[in-house]
Protein backbone atom coordinates (compact mmCIF):
# COMPACT_ATOMS: atom_id res chain seq x y z
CA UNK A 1 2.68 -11.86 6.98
CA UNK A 2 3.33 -12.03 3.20
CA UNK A 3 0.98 -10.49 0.64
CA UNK A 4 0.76 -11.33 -2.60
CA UNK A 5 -0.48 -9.19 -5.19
CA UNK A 6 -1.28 -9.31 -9.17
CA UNK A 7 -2.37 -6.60 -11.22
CA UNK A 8 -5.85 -8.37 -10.96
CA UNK A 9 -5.77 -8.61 -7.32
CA UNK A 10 -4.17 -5.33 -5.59
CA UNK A 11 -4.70 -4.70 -1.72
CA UNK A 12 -7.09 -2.25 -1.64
CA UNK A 13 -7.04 1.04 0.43
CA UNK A 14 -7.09 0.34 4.46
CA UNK A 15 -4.84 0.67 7.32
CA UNK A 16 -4.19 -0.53 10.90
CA UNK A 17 -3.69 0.90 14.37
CA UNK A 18 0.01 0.63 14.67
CA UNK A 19 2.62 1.52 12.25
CA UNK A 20 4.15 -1.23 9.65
CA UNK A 21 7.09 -2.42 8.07
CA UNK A 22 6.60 -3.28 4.66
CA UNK A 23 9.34 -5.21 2.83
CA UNK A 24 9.63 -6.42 -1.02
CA UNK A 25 10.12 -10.24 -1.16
CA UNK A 26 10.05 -11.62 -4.36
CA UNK A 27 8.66 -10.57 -7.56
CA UNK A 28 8.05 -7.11 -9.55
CA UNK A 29 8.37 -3.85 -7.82
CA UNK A 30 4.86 -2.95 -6.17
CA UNK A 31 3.86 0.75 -5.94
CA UNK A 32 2.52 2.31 -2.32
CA UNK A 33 -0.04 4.42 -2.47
CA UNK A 34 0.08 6.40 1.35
CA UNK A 35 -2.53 8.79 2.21
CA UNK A 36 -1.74 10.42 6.06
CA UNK A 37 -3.85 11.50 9.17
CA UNK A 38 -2.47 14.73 8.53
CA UNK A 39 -3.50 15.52 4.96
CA UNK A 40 -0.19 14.30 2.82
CA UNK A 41 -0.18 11.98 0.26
CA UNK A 42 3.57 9.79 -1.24
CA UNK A 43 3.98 6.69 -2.97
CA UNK A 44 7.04 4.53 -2.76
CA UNK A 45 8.18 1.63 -5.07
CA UNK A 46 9.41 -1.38 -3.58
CA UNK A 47 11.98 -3.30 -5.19
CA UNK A 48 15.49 -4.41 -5.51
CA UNK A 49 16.43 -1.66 -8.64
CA UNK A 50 18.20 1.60 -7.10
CA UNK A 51 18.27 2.99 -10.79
CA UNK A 52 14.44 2.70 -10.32
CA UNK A 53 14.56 4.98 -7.08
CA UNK A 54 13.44 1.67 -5.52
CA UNK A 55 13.50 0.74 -1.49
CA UNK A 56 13.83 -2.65 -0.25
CA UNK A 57 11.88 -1.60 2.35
CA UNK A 58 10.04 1.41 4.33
CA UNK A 59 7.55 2.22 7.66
CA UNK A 60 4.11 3.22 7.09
CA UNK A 61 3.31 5.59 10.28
CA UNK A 62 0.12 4.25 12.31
CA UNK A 63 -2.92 5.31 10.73
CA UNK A 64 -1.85 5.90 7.29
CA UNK A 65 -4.51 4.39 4.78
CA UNK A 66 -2.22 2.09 2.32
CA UNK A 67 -3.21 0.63 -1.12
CA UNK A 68 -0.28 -1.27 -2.73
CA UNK A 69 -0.53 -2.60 -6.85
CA UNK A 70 2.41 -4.57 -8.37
CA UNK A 71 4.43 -2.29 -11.39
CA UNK A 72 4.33 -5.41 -13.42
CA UNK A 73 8.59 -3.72 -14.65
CA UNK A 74 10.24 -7.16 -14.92
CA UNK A 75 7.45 -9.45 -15.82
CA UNK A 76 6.93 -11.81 -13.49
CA UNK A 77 3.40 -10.95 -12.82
CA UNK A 78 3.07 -10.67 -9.60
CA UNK A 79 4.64 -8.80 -6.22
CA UNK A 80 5.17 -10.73 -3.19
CA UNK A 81 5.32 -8.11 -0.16
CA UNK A 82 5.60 -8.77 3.58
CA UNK A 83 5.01 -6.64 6.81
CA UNK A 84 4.97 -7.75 10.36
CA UNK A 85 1.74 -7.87 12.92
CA UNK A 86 2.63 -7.33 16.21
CA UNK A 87 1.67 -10.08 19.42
CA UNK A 88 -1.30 -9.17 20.71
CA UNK A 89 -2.64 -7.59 17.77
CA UNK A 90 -6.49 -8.36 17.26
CA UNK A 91 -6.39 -8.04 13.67
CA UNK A 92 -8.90 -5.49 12.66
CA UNK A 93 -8.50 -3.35 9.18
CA UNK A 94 -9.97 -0.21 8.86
CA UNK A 95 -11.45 0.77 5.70
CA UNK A 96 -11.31 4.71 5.19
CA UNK A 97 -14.53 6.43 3.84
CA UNK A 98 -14.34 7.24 0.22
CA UNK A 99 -15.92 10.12 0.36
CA UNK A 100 -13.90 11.37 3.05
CA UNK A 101 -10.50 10.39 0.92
CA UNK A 102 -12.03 12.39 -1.50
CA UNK A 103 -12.64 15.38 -0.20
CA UNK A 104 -9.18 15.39 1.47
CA UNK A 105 -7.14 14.32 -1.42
CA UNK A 106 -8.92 15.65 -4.77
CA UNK A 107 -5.82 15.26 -6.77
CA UNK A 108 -5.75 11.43 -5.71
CA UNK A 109 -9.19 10.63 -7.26
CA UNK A 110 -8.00 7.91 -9.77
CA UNK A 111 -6.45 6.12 -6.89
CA UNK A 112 -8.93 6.83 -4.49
CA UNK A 113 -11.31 5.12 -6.87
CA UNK A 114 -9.34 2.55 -8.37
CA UNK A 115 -8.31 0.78 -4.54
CA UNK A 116 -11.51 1.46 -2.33
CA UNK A 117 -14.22 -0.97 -1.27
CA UNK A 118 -17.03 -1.29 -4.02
CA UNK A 119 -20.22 0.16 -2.82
């Protein structure tokens, strides 16, 4: 599956029930914003540019809530990602609670706010 991203249009924070590959396709570097089931929270930039400490590509571990916005660093606009989904996968998202995030990752609160569901 390939997602395509803007710095109108970001994915927003949810997450699956199996782990994923995510992969940088085409575009400007997108940022990864990972919040764990056990507490931790990382980014990672994906992109082509080592002097950027850019990775082609990493694996989210299964339940990690993801929110991914493009870095906009060579001007194209947009970030093209992809990850895989795996056969027999029904296709649900899960949408953390924001309040929840919250409490668990105070530090994270601009994110938090900036990539969860509206209310």
């Amino acid at each position: 599956m390939y997602l395509t991203i803007d710095k109108d249009h970001p994915s927003l924070l949810h997450t699956v029930q199996y782990g994923q590959s995510w992969m940088h396709s085409i575009g400007d570097a997108a940022i990864v914003h990972c919040f764990t089931q056990n507490g931790q929270y990382y980014k990672v930039r994906l992109g082509l540019d080592k002097n950027k400490d850019e990775v082609h590509g990493f694996y989210a571990d299964p339940g990690t809530f993801i929110a991914i916005e493009t870095a906009e660093n060579n001007g194209v606009g947009f970030s093209k990602i992809s990850t895989e989904l795996p056969d027999g996968n029904d296709g649900a998202i899960y949408v953390p609670r924001k309040d929840k995030l919250l409490q668990l990752f105070p530090a994270q609160r601009d994110i938090i706010e900036r990539f969860s569901v509206k209310e």
